[in-house]
Protein backbone atom coordinates (compact mmCIF):
# COMPACT_ATOMS: atom_id res chain seq x y z
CA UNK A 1 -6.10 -38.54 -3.37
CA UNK A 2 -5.78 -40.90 -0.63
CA UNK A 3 -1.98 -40.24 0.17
CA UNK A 4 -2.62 -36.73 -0.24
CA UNK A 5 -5.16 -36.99 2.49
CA UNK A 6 -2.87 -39.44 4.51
CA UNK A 7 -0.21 -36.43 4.31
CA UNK A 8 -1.93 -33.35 5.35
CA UNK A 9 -3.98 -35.60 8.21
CA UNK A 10 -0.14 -35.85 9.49
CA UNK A 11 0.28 -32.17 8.23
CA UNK A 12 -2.50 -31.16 10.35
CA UNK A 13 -1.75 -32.80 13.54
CA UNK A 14 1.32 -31.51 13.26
CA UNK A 15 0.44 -28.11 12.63
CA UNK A 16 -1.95 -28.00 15.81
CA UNK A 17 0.75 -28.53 17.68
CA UNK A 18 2.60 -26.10 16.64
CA UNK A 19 -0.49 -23.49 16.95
CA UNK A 20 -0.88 -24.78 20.30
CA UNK A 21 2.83 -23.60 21.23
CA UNK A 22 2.09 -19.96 20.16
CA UNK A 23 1.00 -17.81 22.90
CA UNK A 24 -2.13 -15.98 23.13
CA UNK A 25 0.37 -12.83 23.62
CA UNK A 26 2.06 -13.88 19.81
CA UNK A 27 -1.22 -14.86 18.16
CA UNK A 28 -2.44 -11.29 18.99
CA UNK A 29 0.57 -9.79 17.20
CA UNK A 30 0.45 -8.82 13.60
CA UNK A 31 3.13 -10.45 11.49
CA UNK A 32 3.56 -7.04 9.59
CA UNK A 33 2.33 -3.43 10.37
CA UNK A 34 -1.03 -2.54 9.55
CA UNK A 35 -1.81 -6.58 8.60
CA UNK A 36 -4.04 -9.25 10.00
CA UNK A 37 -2.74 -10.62 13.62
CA UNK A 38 -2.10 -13.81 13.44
CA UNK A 39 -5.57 -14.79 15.27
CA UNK A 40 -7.02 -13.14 12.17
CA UNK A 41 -4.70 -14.83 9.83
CA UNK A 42 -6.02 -18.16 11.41
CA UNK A 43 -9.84 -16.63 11.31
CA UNK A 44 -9.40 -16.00 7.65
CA UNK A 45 -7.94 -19.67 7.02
CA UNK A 46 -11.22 -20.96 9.16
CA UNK A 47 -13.41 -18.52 6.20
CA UNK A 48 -11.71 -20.25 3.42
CA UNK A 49 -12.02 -23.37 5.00
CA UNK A 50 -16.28 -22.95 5.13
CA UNK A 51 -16.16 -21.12 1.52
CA UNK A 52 -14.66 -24.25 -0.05
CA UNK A 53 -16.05 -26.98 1.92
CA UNK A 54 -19.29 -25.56 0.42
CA UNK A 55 -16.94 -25.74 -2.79
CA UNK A 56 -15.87 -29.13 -2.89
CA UNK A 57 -19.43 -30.08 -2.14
CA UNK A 58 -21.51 -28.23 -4.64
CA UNK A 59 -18.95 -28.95 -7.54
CA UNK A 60 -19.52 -32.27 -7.49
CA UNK A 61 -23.06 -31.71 -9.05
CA UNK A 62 -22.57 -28.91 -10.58
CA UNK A 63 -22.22 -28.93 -14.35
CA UNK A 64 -19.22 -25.85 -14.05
CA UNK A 65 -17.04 -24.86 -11.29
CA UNK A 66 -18.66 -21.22 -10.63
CA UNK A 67 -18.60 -20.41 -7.19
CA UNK A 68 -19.49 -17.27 -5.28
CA UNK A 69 -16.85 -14.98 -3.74
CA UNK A 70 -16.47 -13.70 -0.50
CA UNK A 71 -14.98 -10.27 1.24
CA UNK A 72 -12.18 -11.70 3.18
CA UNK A 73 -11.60 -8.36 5.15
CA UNK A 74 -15.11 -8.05 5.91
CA UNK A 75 -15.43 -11.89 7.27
CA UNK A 76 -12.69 -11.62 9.34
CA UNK A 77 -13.51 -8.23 10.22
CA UNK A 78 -17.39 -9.20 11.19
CA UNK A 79 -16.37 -12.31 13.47
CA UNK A 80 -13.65 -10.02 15.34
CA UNK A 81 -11.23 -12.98 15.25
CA UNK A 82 -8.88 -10.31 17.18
CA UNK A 83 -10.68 -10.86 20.47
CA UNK A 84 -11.39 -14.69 20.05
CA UNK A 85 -9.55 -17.19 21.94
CA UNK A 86 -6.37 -18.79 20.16
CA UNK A 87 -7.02 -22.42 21.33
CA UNK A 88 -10.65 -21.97 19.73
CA UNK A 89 -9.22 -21.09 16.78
CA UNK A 90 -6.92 -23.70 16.51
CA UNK A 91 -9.16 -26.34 17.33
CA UNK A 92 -11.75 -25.10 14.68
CA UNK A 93 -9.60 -24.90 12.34
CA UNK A 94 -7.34 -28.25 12.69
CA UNK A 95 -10.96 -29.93 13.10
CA UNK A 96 -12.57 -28.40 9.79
CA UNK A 97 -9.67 -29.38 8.07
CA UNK A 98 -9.90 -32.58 8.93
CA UNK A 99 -13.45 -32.95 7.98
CA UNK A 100 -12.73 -31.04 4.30
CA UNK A 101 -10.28 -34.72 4.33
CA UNK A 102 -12.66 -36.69 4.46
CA UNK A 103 -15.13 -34.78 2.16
CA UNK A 104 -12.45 -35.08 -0.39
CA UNK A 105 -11.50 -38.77 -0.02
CA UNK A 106 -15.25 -38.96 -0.78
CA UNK A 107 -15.22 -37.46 -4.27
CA UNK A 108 -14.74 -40.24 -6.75
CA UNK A 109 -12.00 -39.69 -9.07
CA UNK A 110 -13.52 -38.81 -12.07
CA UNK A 111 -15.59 -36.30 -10.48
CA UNK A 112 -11.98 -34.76 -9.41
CA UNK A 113 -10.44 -34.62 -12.63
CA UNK A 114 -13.50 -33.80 -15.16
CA UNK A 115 -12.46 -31.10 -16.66
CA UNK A 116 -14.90 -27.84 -17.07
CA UNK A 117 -14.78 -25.03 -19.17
CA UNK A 118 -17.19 -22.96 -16.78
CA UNK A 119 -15.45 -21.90 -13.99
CA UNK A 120 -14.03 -18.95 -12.10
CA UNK A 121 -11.08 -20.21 -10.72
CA UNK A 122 -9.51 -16.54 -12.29
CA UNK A 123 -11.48 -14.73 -9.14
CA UNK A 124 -11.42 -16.91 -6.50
CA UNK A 125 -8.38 -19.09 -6.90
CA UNK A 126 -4.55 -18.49 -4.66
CA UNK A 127 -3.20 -19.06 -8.15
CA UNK A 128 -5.49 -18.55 -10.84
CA UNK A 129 -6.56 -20.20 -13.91
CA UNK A 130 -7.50 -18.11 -16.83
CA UNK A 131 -10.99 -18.38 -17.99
CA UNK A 132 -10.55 -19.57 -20.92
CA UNK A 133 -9.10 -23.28 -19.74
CA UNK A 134 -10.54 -25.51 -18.27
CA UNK A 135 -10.47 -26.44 -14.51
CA UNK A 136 -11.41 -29.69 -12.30
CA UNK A 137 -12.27 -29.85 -8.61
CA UNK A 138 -9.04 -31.94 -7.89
CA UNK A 139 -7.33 -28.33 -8.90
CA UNK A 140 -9.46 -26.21 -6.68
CA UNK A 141 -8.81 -28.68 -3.66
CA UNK A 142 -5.00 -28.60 -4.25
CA UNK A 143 -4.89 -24.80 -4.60
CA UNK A 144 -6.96 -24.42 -0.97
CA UNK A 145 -3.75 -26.79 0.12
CA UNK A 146 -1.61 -23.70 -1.24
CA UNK A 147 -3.61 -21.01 0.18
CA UNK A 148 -3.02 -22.69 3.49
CA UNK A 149 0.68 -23.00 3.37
CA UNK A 150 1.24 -19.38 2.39
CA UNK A 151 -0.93 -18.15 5.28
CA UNK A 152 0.76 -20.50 7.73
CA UNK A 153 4.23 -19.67 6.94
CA UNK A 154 2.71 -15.68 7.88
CA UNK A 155 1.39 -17.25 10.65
CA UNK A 156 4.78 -18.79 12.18
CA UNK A 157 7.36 -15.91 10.94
């Protein structure tokens, strides 16, 4: 995992940067009628982020991958992300994301790629896995990775 650390450390500075260039004006705006702004968008990323650092900590001694789920509308709703500011945002975000890094460069490898028949990744996954394969953490991490990419390329349309 340590090159796919190396790449979204570059990913993320990168992508503050590009945050940083949006106006507070833009971030208010919703990137489709009757959805998230992208403030919330950014909020919502910054909820995933805490629901699967707790993840990527608890599976490691955990003997399945069963996580509780969370009401995205309701988190983002709750912490009115709407009327936060934009450089906040961005800076919590780019610096959880940097921390989740080095939480996962942490995990030894064959805690990453055990695979467990418990799990489910069919609720709370971007892309699911049925139930009835089995998972590993190393999958979990790399569909957060996903998650993040769809909701960025929202985020800059």
């Amino acid at each position: 995992m340590k090159k796919f650390s190396e790449y979204y450390q570059d990913f993320f500075e990168s992508t503050e940067q590009n945050l940083r260039d949006m106006t507070e004006k833009t971030a208010n705006l919703s990137t489709e009628p009757g959805k998230w702004s992208r403030k919330e968008i950014l909020g919502h990323l910054i909820d995933s982020a805490a629901n699967n650092h707790a993840r990527f900590v608890t599976g490691q001694f955990s003997d399945d991958l069963l996580f509780t789920s969370y009401d995205q509308n309701a988190w983002v709703k709750v912490q009115n992300y709407k009327n936060a500011s934009w450089d906040s945002l961005v800076t919590l975000w780019v610096t959880y994301n940097k921390h989740i890094l080095h939480v996962i460069d942490s995990i030894p490898e064959e805690i990453l790629t055990e695979p467990k028949e418990i799990h489910n990744f069919d609720e709370i996954c971007y892309q699911p896995v049925p139930d009835d394969e089995p998972a590993t953490l190393e999958y979990l991490i790399n569909d957060y990775f996903d998650h993040i990419q769809h909701h960025l390329e929202s985020i800059f349309s």
